[in-house]
PDB file of N, CA and C in Angstrom:
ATOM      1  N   UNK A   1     178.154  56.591 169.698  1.00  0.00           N
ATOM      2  CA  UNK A   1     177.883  56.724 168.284  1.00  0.00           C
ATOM      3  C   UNK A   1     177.910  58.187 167.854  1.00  0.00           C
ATOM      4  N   UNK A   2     177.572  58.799 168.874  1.00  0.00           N
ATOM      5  CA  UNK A   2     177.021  60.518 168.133  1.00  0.00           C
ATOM      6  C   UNK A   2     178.516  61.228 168.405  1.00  0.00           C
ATOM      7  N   UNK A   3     179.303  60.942 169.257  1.00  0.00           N
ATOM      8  CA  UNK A   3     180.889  61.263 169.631  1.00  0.00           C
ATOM      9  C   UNK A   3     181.790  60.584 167.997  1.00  0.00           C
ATOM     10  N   UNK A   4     181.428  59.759 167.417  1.00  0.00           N
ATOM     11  CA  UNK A   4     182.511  59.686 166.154  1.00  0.00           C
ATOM     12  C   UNK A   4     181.914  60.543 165.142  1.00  0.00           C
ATOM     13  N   UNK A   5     180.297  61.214 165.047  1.00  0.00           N
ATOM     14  CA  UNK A   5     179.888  61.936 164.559  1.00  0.00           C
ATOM     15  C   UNK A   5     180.505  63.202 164.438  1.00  0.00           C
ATOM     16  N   UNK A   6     180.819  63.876 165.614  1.00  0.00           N
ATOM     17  CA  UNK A   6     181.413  65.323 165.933  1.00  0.00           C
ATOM     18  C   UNK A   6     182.112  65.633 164.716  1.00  0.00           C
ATOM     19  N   UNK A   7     183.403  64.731 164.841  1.00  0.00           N
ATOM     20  CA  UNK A   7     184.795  65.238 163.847  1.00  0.00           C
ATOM     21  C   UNK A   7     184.250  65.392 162.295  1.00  0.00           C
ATOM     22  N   UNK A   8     183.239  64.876 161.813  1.00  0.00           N
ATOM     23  CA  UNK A   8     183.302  64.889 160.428  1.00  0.00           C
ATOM     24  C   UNK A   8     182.029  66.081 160.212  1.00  0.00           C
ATOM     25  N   UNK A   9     181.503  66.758 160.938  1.00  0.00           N
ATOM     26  CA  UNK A   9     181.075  67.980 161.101  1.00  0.00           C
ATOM     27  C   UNK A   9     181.939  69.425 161.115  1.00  0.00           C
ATOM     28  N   UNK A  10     182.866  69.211 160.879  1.00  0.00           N
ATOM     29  CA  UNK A  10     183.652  70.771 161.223  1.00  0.00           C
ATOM     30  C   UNK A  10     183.854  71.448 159.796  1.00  0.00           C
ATOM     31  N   UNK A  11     184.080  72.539 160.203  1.00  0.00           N
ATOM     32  CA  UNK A  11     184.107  73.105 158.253  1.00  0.00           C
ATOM     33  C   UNK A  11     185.478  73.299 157.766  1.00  0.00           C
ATOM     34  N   UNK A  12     185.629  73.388 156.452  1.00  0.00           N
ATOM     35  CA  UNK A  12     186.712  73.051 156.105  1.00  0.00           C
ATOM     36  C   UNK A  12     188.007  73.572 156.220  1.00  0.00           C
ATOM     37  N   UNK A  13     189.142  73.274 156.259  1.00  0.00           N
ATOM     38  CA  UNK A  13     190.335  74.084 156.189  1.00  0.00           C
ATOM     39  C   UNK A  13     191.227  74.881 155.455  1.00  0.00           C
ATOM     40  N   UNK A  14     192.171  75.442 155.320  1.00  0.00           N
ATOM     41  CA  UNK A  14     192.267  75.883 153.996  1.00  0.00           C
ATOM     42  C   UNK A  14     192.632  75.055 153.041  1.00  0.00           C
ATOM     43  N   UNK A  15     193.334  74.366 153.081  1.00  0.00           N
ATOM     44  CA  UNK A  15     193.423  72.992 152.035  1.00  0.00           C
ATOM     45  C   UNK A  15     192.684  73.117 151.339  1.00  0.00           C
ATOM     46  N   UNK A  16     191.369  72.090 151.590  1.00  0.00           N
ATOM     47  CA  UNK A  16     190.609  71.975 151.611  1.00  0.00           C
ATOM     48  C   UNK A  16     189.404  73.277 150.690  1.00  0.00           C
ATOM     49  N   UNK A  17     189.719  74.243 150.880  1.00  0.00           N
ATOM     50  CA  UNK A  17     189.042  75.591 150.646  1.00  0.00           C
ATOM     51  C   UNK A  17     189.278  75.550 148.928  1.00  0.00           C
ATOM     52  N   UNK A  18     190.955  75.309 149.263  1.00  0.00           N
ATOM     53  CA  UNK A  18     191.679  75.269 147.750  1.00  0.00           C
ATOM     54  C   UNK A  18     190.864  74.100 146.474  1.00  0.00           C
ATOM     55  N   UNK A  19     190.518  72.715 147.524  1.00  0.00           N
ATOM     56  CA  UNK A  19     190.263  71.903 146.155  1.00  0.00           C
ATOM     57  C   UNK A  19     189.141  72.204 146.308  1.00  0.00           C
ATOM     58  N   UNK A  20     188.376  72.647 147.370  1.00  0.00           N
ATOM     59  CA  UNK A  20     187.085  72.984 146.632  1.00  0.00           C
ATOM     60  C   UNK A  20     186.505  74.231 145.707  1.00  0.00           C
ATOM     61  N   UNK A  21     187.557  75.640 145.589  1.00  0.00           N
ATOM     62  CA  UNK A  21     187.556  76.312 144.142  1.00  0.00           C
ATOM     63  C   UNK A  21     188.257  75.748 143.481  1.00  0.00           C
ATOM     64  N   UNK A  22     188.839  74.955 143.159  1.00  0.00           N
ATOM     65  CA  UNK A  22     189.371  74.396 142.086  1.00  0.00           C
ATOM     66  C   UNK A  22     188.723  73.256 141.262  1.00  0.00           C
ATOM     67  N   UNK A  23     187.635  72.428 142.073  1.00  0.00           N
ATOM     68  CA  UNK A  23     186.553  71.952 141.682  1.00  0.00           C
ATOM     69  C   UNK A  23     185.405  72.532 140.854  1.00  0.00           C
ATOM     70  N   UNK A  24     185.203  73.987 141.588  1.00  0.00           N
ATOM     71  CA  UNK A  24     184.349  74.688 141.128  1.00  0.00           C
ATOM     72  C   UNK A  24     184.718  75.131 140.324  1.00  0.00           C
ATOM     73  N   UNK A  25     185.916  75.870 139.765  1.00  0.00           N
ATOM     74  CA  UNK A  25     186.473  76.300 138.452  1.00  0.00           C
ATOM     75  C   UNK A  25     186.242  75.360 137.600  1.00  0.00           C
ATOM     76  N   UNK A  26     186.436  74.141 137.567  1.00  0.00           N
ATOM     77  CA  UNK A  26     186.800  73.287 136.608  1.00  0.00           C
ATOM     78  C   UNK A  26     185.527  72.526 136.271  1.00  0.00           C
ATOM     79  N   UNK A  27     184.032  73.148 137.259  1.00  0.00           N
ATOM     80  CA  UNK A  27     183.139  72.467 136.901  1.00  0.00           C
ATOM     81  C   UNK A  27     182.361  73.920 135.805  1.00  0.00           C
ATOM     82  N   UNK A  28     182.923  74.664 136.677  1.00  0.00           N
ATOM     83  CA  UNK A  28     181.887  76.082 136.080  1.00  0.00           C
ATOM     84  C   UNK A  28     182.241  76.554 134.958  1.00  0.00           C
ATOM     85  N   UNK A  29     183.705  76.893 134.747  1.00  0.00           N
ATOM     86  CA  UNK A  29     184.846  77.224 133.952  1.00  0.00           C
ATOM     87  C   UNK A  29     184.900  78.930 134.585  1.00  0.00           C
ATOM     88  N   UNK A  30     186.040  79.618 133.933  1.00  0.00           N
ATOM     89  CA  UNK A  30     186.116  80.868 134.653  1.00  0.00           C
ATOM     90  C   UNK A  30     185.370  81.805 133.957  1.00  0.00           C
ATOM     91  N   UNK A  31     184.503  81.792 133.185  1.00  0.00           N
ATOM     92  CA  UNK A  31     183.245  82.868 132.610  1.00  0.00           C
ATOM     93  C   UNK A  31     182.180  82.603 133.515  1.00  0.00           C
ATOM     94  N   UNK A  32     181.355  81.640 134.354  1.00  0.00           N
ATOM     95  CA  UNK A  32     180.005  81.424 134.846  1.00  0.00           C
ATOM     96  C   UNK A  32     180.648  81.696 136.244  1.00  0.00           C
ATOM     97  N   UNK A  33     181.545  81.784 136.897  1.00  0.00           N
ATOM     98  CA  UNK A  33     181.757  81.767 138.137  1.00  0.00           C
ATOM     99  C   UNK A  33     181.297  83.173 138.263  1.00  0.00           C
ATOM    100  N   UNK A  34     181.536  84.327 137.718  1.00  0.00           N
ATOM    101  CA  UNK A  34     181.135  85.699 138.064  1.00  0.00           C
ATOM    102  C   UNK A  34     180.163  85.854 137.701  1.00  0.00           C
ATOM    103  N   UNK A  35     179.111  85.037 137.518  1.00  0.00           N
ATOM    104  CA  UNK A  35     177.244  85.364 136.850  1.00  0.00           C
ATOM    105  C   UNK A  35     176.981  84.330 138.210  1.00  0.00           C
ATOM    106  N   UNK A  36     177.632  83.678 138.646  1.00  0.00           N
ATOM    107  CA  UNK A  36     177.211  83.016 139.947  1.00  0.00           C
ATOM    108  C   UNK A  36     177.507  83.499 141.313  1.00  0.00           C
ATOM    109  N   UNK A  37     178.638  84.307 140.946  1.00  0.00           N
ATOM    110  CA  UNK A  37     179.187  85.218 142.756  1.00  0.00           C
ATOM    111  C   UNK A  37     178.143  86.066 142.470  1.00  0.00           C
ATOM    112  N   UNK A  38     177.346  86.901 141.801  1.00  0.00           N
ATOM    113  CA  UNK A  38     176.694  87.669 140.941  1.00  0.00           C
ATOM    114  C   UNK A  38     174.782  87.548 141.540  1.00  0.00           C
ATOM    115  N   UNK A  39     174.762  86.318 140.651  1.00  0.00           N
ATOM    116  CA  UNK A  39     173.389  85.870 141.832  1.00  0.00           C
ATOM    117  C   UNK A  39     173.320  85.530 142.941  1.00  0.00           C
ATOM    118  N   UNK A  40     174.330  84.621 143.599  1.00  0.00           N
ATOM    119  CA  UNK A  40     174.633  84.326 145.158  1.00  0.00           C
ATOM    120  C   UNK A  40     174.570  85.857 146.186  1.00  0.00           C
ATOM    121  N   UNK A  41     175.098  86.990 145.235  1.00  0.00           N
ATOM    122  CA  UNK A  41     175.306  87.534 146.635  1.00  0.00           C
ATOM    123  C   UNK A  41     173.397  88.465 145.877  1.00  0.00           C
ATOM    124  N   UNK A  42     172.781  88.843 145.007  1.00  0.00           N
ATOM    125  CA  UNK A  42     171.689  89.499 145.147  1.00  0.00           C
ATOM    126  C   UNK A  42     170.565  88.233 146.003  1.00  0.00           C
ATOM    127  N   UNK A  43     170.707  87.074 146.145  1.00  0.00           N
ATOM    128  CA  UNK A  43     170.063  85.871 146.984  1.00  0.00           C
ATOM    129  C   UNK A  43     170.300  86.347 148.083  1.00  0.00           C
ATOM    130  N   UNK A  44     171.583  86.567 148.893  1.00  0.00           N
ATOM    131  CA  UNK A  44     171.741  86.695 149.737  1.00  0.00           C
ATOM    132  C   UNK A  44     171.262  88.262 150.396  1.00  0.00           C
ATOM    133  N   UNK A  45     171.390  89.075 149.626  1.00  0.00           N
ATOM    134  CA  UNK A  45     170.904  90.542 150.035  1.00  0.00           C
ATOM    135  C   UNK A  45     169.260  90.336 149.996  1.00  0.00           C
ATOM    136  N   UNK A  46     168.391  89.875 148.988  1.00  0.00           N
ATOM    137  CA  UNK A  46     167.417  89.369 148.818  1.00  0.00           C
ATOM    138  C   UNK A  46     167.011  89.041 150.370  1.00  0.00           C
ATOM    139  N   UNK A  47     167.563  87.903 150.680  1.00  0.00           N
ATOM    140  CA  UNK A  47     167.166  87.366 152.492  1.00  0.00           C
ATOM    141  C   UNK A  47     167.416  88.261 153.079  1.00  0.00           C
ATOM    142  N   UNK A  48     168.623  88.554 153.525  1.00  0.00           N
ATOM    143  CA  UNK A  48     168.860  90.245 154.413  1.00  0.00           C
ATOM    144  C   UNK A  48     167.779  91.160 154.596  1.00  0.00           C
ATOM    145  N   UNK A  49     167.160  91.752 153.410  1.00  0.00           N
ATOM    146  CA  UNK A  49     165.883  92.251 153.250  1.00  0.00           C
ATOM    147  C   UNK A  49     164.806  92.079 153.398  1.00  0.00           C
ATOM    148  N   UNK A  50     164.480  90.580 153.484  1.00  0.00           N
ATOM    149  CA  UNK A  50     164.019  90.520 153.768  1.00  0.00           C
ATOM    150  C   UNK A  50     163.369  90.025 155.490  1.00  0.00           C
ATOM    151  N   UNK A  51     164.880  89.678 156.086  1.00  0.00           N
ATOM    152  CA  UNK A  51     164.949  89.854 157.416  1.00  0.00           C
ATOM    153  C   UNK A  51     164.625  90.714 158.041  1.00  0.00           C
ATOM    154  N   UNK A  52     165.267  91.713 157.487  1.00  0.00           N
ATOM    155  CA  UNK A  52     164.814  93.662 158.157  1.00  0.00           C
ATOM    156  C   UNK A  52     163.792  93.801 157.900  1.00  0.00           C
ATOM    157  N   UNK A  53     162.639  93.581 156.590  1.00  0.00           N
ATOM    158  CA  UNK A  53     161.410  93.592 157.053  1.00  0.00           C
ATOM    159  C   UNK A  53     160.441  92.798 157.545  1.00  0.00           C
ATOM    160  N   UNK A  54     160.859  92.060 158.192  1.00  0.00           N
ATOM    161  CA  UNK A  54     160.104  91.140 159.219  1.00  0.00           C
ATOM    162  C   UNK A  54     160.228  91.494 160.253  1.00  0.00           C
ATOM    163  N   UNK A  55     161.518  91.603 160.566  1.00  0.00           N
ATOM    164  CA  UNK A  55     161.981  92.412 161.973  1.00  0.00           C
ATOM    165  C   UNK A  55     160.958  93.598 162.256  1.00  0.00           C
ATOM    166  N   UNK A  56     161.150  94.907 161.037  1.00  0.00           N
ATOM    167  CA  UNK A  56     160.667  96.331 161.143  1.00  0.00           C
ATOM    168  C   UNK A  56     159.044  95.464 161.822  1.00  0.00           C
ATOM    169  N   UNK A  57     158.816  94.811 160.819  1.00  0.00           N
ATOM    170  CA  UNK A  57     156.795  94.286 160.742  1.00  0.00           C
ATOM    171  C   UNK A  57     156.921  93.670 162.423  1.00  0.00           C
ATOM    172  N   UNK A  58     157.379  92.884 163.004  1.00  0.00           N
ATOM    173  CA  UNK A  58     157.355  92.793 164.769  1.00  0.00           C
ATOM    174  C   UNK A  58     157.633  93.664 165.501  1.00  0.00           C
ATOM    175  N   UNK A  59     158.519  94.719 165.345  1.00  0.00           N
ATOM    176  CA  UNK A  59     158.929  95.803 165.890  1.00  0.00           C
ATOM    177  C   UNK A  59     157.635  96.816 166.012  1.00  0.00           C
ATOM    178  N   UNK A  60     156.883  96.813 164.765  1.00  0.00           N
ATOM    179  CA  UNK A  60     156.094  97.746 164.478  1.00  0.00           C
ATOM    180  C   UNK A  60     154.502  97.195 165.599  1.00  0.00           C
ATOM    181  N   UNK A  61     154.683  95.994 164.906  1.00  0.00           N
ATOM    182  CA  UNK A  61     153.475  95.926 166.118  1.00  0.00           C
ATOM    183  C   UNK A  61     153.343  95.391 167.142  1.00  0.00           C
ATOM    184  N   UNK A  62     154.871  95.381 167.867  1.00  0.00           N
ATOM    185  CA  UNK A  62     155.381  95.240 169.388  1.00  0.00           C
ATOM    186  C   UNK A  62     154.945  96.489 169.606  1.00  0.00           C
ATOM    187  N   UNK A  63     155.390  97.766 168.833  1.00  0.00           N
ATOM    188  CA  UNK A  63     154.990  99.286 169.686  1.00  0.00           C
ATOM    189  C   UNK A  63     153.392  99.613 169.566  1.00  0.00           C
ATOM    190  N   UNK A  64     152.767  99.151 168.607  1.00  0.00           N
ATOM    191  CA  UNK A  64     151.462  99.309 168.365  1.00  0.00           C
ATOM    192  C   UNK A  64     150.631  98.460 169.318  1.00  0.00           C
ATOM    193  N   UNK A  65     151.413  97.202 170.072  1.00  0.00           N
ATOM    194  CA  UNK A  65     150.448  96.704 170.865  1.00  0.00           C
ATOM    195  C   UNK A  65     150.796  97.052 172.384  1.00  0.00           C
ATOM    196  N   UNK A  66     151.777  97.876 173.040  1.00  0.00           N
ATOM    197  CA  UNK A  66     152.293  98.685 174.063  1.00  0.00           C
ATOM    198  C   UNK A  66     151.870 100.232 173.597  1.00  0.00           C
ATOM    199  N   UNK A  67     151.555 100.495 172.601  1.00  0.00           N
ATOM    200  CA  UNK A  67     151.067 101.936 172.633  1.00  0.00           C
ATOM    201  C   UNK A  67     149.684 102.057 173.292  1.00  0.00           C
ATOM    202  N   UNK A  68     148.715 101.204 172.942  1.00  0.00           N
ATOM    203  CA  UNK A  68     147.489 100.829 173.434  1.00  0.00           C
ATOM    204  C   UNK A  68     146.881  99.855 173.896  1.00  0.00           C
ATOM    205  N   UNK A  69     147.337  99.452 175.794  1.00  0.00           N
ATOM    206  CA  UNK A  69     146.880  98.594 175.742  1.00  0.00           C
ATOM    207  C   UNK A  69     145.839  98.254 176.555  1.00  0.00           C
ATOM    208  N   UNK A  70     145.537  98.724 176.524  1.00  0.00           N
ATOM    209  CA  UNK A  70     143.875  98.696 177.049  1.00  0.00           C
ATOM    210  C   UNK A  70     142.763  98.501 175.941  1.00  0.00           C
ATOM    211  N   UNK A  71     143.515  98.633 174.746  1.00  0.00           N
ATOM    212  CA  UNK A  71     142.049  97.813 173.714  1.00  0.00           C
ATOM    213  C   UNK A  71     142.555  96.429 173.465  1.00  0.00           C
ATOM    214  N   UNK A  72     141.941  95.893 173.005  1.00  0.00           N
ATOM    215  CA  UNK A  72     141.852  93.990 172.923  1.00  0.00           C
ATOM    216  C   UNK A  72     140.983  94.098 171.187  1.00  0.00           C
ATOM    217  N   UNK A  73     141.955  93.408 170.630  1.00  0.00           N
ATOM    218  CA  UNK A  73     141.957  92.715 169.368  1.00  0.00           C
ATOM    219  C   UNK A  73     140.600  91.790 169.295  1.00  0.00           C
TER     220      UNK A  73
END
């Protein structure tokens, strides 16, 4: 059962790439598509940022808890 699953998991081709902006044009029209590449990518920098500071915040007190460890929390 989970083997006829596989194939309809893969991402798309270029074909495929095509009707799906051409869907999106024709749902968005060509004025909202650039107020939407627009927010998509500050969303996406948004996460980025906020990855790096999560990262920095474990990083920071990975060294803070190897700087001293002989005290206990």
């Amino acid at each position: 059962m989970t083997l006829t699953l596989i194939p309809m998991l893969s991402l798309p081709g270029g074909s495929e790439w095509i009707i799906i902006a051409l869907v999106v044009l024709l749902l968005f029209g060509g004025k909202k598509i650039p107020e939407l590449m627009r927010g998509l990518g500050k969303g996406v920098r948004n996460f980025k940022d906020g990855l790096n500071d999560a990262s920095k915040e474990v990083d920071d007190a990975a060294k803070a808890a190897t700087k001293n460890p002989d005290e206990k929390a």
